[in-house]
Protein backbone atom coordinates (compact mmCIF):
# COMPACT_ATOMS: atom_id res chain seq x y z
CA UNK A 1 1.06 42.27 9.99
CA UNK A 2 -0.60 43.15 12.91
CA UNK A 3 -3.27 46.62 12.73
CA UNK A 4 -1.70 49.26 14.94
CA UNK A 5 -3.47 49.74 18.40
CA UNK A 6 -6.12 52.62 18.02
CA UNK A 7 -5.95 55.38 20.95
CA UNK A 8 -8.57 55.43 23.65
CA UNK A 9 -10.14 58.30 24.97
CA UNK A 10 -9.64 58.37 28.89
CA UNK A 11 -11.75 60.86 30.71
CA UNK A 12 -9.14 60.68 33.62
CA UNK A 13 -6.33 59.31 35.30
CA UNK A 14 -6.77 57.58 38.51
CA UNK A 15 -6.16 59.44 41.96
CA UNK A 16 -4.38 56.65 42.72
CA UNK A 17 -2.70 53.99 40.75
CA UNK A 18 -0.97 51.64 43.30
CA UNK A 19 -3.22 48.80 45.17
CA UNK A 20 -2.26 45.96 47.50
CA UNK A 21 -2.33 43.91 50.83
CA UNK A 22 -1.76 45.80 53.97
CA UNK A 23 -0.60 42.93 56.19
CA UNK A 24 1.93 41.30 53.52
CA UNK A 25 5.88 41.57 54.07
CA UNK A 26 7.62 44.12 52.44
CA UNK A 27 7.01 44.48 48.81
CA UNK A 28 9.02 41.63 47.05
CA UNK A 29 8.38 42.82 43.39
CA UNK A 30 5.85 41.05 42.26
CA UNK A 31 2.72 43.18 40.69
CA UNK A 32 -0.07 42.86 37.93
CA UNK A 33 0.25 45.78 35.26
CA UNK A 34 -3.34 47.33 34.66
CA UNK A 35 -3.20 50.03 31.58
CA UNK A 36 -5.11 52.95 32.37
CA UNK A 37 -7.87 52.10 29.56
CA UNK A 38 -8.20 48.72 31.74
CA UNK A 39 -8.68 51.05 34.88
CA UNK A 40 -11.44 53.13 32.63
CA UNK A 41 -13.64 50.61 31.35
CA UNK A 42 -13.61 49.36 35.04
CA UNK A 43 -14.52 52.94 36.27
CA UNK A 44 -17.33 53.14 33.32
CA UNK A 45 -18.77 50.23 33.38
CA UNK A 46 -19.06 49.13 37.33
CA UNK A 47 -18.59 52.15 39.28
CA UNK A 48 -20.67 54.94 36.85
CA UNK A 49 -22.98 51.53 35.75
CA UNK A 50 -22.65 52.27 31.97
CA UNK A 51 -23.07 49.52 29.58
CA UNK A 52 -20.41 48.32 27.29
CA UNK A 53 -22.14 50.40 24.47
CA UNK A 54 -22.01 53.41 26.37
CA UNK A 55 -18.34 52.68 27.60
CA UNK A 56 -17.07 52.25 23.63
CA UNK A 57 -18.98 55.45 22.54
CA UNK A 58 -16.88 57.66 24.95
CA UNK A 59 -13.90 55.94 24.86
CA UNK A 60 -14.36 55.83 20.87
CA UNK A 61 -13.35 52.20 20.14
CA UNK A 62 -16.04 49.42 19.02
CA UNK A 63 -18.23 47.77 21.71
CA UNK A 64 -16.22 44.68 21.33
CA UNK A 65 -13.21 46.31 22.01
CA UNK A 66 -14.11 47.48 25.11
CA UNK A 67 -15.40 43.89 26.11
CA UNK A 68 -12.09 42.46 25.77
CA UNK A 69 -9.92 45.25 28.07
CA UNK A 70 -13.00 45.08 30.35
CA UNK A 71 -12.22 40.84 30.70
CA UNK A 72 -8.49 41.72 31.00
CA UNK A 73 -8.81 43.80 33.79
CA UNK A 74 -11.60 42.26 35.50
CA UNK A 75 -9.35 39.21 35.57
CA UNK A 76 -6.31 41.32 36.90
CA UNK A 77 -8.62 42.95 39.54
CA UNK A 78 -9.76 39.08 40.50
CA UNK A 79 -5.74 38.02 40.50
CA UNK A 80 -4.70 41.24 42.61
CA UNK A 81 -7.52 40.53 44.99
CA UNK A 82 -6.99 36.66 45.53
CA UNK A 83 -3.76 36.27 45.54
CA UNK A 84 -2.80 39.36 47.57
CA UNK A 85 -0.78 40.83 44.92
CA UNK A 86 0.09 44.69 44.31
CA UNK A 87 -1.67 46.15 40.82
CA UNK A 88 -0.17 48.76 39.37
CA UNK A 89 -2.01 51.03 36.57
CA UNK A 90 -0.17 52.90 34.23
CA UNK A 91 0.66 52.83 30.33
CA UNK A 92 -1.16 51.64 27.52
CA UNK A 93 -2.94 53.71 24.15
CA UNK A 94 -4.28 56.26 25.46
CA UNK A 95 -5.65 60.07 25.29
CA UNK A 96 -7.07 62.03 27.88
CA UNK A 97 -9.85 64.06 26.75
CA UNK A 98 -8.56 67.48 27.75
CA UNK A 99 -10.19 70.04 25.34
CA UNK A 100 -11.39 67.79 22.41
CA UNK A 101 -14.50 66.55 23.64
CA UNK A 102 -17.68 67.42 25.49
CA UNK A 103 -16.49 67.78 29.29
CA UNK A 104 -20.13 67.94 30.56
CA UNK A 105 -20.74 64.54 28.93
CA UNK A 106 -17.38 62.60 29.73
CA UNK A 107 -17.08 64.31 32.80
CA UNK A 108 -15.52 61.64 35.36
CA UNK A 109 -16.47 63.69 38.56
CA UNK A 110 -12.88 64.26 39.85
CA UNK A 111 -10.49 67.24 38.81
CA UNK A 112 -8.14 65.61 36.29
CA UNK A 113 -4.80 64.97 36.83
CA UNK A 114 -2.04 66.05 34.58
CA UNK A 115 0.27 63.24 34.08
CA UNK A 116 2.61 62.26 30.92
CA UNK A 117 1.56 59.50 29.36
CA UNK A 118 3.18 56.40 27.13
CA UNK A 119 1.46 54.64 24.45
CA UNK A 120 2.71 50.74 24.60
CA UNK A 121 1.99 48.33 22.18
């Protein structure tokens, strides 16, 4: 039996959380699902140039952890990007750290965005 998935802490959500072509036809249905903790390793690690260390502490998982939804997502970016797909980012395990944890030191730089939230296995 399989361990159940562990919540990450998510400083944010994203301002935005549909992506795709400008010149393609009408949208025919076809997207890649990123889950929001996809979208924050992504934020942490190449746009705020953390390492995967730093990543795991604040989103309180192991540094391994974080390595493998950092690969999954880099490889959805790659497939949105080459093959002119739409990527959507929502779900996942996840908590937003509103109120229990330091907001100086997870602060993402954006006012946060109130949003329900699903945890998906």
């Amino acid at each position: 039996m399989a361990r159940p998935t562990k919540t990450r802490r998510v400083c944010c959500l994203p301002e935005t959380n549909l992506f795709g072509p400008l010149n393609r036809r009408p949208f025919d249905g076809s997207q890649i699902l990123m889950t929001v903790e996809e979208y924050e390793t992504i934020r942490l690690i190449d746009k705020e140039g953390l390492m995967q260390e730093e990543c795991a502490e604040r989103m309180d998982v192991a540094r391994t952890t974080v390595q493998r939804i950092y690969i999954s997502a880099r490889k959805k970016l790659a497939d949105a990007v080459v093959d002119g797909l739409t990527l959507k980012i929502e779900g996942g395990s996840y908590k937003l750290c509103d109120g229990d944890c330091d907001h100086e030191y997870f602060h993402c730089g954006r006012r946060r965005r109130q949003r329900q939230h699903r945890n998906r296995i």
